[in-house]
C-alpha atoms as a PDB file:
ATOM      1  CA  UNK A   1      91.388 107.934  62.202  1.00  0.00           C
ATOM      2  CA  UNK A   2      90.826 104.414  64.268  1.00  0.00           C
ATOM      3  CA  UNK A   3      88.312 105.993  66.540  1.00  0.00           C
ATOM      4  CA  UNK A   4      86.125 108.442  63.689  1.00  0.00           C
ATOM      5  CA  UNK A   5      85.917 104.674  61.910  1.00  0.00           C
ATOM      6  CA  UNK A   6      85.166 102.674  64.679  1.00  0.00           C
ATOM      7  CA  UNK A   7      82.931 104.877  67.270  1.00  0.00           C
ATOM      8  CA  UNK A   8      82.292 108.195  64.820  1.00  0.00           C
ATOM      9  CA  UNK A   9      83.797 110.244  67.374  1.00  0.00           C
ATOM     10  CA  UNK A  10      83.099 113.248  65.493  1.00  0.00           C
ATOM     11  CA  UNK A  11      79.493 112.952  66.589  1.00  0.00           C
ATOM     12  CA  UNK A  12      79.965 112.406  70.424  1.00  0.00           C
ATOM     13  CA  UNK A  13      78.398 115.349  71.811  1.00  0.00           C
ATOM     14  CA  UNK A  14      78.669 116.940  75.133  1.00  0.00           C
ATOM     15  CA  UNK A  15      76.617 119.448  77.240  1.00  0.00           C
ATOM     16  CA  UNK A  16      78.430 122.677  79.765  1.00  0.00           C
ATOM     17  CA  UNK A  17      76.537 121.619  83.416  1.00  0.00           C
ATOM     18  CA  UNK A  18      78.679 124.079  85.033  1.00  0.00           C
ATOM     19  CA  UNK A  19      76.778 126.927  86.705  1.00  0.00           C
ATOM     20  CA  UNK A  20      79.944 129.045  86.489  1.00  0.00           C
ATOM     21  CA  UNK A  21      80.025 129.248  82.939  1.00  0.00           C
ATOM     22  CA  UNK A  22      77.714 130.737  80.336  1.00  0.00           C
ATOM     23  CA  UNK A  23      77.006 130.691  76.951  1.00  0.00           C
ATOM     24  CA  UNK A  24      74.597 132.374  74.806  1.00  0.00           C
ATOM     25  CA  UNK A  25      74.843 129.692  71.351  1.00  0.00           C
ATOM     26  CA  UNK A  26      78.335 128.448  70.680  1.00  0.00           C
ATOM     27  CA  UNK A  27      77.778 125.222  73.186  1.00  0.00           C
ATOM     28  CA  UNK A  28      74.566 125.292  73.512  1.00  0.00           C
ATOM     29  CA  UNK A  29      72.544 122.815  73.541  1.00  0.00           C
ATOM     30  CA  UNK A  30      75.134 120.612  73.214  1.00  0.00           C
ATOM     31  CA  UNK A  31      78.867 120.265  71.121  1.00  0.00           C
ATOM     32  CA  UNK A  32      80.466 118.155  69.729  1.00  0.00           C
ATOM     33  CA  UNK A  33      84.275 118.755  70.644  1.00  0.00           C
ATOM     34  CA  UNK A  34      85.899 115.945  67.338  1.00  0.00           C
ATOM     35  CA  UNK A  35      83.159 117.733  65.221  1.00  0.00           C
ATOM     36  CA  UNK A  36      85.122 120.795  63.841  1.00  0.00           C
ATOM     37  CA  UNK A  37      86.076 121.111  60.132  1.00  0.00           C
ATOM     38  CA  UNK A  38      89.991 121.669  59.378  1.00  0.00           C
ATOM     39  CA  UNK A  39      91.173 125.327  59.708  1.00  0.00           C
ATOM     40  CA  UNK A  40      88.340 126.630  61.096  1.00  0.00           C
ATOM     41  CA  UNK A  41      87.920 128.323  64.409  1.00  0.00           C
ATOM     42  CA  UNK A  42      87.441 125.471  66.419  1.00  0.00           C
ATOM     43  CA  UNK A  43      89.938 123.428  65.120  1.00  0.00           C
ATOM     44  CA  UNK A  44      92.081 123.588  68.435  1.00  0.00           C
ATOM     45  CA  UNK A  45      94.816 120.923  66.363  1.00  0.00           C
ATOM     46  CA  UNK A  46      95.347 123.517  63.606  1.00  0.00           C
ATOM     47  CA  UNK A  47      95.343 126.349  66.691  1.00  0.00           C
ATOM     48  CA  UNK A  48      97.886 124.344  68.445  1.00  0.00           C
ATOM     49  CA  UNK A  49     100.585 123.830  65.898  1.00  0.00           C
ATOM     50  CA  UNK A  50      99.695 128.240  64.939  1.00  0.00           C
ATOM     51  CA  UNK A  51     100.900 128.817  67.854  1.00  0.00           C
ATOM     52  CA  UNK A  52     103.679 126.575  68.736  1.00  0.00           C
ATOM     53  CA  UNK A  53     105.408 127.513  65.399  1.00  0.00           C
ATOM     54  CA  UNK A  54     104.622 131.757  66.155  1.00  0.00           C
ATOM     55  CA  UNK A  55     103.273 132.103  69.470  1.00  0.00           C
ATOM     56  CA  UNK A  56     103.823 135.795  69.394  1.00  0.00           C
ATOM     57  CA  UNK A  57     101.393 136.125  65.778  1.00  0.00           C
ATOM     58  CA  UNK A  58      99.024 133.539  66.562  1.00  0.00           C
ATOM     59  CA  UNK A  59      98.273 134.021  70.633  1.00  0.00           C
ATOM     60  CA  UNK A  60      95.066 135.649  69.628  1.00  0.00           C
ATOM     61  CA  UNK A  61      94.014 132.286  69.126  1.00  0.00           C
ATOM     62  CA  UNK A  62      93.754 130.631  72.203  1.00  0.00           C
ATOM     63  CA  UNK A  63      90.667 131.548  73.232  1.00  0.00           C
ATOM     64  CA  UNK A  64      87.567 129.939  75.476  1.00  0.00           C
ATOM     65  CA  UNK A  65      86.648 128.682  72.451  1.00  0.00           C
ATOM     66  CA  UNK A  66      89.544 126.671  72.036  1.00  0.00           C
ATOM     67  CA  UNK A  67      90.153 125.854  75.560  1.00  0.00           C
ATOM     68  CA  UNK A  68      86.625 124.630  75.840  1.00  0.00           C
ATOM     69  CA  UNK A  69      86.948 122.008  72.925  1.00  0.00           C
ATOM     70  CA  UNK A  70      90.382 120.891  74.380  1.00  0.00           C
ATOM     71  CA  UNK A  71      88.901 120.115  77.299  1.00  0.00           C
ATOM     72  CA  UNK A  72      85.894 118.231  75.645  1.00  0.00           C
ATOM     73  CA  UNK A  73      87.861 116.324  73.510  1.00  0.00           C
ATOM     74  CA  UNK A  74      90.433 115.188  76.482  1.00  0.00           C
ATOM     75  CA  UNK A  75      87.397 114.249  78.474  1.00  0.00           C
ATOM     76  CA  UNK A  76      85.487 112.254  75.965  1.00  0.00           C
ATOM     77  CA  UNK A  77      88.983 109.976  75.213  1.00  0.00           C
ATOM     78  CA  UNK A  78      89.331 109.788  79.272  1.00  0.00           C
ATOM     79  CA  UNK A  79      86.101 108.018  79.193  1.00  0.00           C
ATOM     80  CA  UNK A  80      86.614 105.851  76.110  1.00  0.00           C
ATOM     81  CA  UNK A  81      90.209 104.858  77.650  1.00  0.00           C
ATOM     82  CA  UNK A  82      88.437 103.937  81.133  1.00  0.00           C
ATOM     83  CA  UNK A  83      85.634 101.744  79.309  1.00  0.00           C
ATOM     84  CA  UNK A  84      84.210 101.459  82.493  1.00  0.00           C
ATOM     85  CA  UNK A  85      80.782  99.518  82.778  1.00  0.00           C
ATOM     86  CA  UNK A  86      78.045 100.725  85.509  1.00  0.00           C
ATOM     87  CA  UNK A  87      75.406  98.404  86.845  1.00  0.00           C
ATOM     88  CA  UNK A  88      72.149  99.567  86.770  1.00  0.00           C
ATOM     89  CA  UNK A  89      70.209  96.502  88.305  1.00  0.00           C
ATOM     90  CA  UNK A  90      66.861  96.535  87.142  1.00  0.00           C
ATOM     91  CA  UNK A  91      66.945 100.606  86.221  1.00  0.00           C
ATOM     92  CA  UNK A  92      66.059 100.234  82.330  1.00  0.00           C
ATOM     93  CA  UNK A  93      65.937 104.034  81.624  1.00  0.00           C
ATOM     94  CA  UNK A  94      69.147 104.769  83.054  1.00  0.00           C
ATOM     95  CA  UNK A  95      67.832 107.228  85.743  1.00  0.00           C
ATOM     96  CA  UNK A  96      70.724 106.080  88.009  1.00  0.00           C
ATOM     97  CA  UNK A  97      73.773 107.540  86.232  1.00  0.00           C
ATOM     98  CA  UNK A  98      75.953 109.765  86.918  1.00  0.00           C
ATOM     99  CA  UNK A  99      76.601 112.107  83.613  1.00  0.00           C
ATOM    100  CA  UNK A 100      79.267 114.036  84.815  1.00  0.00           C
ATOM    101  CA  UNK A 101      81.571 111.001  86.527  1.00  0.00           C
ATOM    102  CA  UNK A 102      84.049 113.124  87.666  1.00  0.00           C
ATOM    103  CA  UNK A 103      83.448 116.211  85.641  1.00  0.00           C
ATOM    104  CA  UNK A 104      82.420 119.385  87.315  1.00  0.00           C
ATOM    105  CA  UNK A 105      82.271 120.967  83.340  1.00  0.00           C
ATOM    106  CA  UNK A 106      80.534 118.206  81.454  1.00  0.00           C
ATOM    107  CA  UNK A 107      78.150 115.949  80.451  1.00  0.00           C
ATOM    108  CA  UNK A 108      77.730 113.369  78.382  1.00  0.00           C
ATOM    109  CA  UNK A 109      74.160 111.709  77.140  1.00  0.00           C
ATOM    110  CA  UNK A 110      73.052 107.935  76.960  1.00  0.00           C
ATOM    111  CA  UNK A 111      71.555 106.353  74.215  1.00  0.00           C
ATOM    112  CA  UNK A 112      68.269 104.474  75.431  1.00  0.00           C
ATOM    113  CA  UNK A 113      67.480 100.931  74.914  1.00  0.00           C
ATOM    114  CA  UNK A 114      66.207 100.424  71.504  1.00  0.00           C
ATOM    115  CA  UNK A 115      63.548  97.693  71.999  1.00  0.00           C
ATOM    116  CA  UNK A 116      61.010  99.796  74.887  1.00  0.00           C
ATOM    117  CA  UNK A 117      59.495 102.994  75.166  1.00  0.00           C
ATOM    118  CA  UNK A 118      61.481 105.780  75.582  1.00  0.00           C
ATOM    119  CA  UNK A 119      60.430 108.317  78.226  1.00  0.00           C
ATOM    120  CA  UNK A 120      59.791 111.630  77.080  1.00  0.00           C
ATOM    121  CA  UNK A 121      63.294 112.974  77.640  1.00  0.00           C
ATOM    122  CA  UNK A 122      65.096 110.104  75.661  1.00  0.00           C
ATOM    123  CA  UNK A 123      62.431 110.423  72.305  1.00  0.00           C
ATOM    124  CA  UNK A 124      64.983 113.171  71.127  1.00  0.00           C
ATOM    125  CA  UNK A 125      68.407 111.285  71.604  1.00  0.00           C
ATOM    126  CA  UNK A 126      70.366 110.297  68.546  1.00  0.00           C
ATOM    127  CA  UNK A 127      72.558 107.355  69.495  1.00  0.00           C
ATOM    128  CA  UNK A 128      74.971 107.669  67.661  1.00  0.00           C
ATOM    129  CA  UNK A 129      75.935 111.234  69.511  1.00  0.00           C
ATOM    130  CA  UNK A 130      75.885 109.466  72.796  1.00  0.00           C
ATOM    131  CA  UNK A 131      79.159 108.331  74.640  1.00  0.00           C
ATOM    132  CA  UNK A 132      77.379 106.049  76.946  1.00  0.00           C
ATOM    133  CA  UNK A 133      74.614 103.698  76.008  1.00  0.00           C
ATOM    134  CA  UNK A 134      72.187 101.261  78.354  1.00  0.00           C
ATOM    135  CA  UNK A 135      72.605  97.414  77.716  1.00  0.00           C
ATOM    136  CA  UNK A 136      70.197  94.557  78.853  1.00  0.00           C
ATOM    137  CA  UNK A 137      71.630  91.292  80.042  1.00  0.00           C
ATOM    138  CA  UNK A 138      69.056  88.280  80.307  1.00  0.00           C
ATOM    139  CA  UNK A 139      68.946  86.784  84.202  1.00  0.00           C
ATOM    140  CA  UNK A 140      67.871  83.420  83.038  1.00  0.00           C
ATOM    141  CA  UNK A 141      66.239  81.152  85.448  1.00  0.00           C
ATOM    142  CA  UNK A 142      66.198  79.660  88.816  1.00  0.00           C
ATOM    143  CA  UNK A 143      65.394  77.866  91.258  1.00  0.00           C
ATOM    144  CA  UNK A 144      63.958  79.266  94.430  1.00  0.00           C
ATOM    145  CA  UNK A 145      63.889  77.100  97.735  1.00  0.00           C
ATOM    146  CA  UNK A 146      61.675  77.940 100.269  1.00  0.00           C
ATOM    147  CA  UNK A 147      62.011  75.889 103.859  1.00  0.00           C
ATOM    148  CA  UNK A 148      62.027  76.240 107.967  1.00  0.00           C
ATOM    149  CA  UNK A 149      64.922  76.329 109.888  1.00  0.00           C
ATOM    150  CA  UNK A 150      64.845  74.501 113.210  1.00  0.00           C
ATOM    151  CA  UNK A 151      63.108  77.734 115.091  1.00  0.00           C
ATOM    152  CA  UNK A 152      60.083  77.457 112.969  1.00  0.00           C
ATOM    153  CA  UNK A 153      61.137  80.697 110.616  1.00  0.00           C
ATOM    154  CA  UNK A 154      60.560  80.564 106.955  1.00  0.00           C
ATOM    155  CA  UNK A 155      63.292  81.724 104.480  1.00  0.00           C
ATOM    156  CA  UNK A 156      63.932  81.530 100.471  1.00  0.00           C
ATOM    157  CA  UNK A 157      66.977  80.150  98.743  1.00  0.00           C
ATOM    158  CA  UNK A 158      68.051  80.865  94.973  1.00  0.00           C
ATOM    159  CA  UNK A 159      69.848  78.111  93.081  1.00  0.00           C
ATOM    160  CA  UNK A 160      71.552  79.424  90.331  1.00  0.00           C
ATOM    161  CA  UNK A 161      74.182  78.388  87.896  1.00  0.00           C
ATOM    162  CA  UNK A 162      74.838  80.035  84.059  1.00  0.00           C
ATOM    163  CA  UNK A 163      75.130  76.395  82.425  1.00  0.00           C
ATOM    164  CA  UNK A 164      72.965  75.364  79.557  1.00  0.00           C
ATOM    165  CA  UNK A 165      72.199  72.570  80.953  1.00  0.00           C
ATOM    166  CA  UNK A 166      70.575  73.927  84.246  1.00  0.00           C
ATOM    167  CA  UNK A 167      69.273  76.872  82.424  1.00  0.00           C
ATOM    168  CA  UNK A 168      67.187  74.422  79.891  1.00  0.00           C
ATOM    169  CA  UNK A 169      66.040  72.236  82.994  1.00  0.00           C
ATOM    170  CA  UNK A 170      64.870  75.596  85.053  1.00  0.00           C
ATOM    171  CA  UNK A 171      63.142  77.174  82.144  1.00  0.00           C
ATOM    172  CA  UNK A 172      61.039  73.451  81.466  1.00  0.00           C
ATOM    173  CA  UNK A 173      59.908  73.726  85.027  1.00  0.00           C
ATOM    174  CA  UNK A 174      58.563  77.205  85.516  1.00  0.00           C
ATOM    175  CA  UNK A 175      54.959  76.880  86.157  1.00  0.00           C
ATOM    176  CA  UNK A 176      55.217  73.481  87.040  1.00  0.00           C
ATOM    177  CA  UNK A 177      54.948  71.818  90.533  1.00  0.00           C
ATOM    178  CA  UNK A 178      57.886  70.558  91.599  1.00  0.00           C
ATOM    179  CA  UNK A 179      58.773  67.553  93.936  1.00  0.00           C
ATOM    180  CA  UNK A 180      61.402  68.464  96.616  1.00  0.00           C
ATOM    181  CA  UNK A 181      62.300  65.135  96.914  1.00  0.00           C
ATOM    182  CA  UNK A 182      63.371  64.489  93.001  1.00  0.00           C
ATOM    183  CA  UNK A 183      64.775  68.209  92.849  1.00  0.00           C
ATOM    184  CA  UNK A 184      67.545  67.579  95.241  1.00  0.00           C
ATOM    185  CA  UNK A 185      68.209  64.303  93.773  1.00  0.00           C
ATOM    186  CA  UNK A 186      68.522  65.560  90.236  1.00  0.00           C
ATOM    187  CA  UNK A 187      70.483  68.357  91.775  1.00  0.00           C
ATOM    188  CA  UNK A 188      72.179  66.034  93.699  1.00  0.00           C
ATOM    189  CA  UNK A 189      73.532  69.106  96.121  1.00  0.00           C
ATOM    190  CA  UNK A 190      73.987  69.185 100.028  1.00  0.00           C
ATOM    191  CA  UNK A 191      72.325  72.091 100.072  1.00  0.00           C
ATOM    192  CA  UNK A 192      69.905  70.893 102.771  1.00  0.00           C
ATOM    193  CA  UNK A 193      72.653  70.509 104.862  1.00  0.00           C
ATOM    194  CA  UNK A 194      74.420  73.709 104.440  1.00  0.00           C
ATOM    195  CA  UNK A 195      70.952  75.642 104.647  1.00  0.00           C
ATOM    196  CA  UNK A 196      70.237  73.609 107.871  1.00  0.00           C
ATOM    197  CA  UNK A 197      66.891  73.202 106.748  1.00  0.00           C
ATOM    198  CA  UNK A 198      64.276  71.416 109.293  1.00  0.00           C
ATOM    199  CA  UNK A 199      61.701  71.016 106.224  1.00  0.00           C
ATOM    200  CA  UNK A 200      61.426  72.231 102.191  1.00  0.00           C
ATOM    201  CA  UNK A 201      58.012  74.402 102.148  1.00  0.00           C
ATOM    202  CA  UNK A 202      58.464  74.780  98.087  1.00  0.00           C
ATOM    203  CA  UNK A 203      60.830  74.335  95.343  1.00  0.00           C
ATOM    204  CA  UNK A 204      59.980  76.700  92.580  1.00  0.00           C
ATOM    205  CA  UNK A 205      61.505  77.069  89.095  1.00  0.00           C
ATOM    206  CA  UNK A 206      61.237  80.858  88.079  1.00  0.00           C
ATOM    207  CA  UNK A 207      62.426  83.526  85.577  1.00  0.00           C
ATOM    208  CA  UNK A 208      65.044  86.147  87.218  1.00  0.00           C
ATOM    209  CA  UNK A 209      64.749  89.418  86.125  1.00  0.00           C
ATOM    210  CA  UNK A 210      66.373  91.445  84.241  1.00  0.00           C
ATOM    211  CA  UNK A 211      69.661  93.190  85.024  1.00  0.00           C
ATOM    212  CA  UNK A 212      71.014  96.473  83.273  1.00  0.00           C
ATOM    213  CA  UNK A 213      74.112  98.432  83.017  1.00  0.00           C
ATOM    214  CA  UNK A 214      75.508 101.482  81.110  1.00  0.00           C
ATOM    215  CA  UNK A 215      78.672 101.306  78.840  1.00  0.00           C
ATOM    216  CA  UNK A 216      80.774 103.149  76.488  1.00  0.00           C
ATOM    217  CA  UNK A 217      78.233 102.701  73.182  1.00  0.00           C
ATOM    218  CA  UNK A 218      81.229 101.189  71.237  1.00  0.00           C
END
């Protein structure tokens, strides 16, 4: 099975949220609706062909039980078929998503960031049971421009481009002071112009921060 090899589907887990449903053990804390052994009561494929080839002996069979894993398992491929990304800016712990999307059932966890410390409600997550997980992307550097306008008011400016080239110049110049005049002619940019700036206060290499986002943990 492509997605048991590739994402071990069998372990992605999922947690009831609804307050209209209760369960003493069978969901609780948390299911995993792939993770049923062949034959055995939760095995709503097995239940599925039982009753499609002798509804009449086999109805007995769909149960909550059933209809509960069904619904996991649709859920869970929903989300995996959307691969949608979520941007987290500079959240690191994840505290800004929604684990429900647009489930009023279900939730799914996040696997934390590996490299930082985990907050006290993460230190029990296994990863690998997680649908979601939290990625970092580097910012790189900058430049930030700070000048007057022709009223007298003082604003900031980022210059920004992903090339190696600017990147390595930016990151040599953080920390270092920096000569408006030879900026803008290595830069070689209008930028002056377009900012309509009366005078350049400061031209400041610095290092962006951080940005993170939440994806399927493929």
């Amino acid at each position: 099975m492509y997605l048991e090899n590739t994402w071990k589907v069998s372990r992605k887990a999922l947690r009831i949220v609804s307050p209209y449903t209760h369960f003493e053990s069978a969901f609780q804390p948390s299911f995993a609706p792939f993770g049923y052994e062949n034959k055995s009561s939760d095995d709503y494929f097995s239940t599925y062909n039982s009753i499609k080839h002798d509804r009449v002996k086999n109805i007995a069979k769909a149960n909550i039980n059933i209809l509960i894993r069904v619904l996991g398992a649709l859920y869970i491929l929903n989300l995996y078929n959307r691969n949608e990304r979520f941007s987290l800016d500079e959240d690191r712990y994840g505290s800004k998503i929604n684990t429900s999307l647009a489930s009023d059932l279900f939730a799914f966890s996040v696997a934390p960031l590996e490299d930082i410390v985990k907050l006290s409600s993460q230190e029990d997550i296994d990863p690998i049971t997680c649908v979601y997980r939290i990625v970092r992307r580097e910012s790189g550097y900058a430049f930030k421009v700070t000048y007057e306008d022709n009223i007298g008011e003082v604003h900031s400016w980022e210059i920004y481009n992903i090339s190696d080239g600017f990147q390595a110049w930016a990151k040599s110049l953080v920390s270092q002071k920096i000569n408006p005049d030879d900026f803008f002619r290595t830069l070689g940019s209008n930028i002056l112009e377009q900012l309509k700036a009366k005078r350049i206060v400061s031209v400041d290499a610095i290092k962006l921060k951080n940005r993170y986002y939440a994806e399927i943990s493929k």
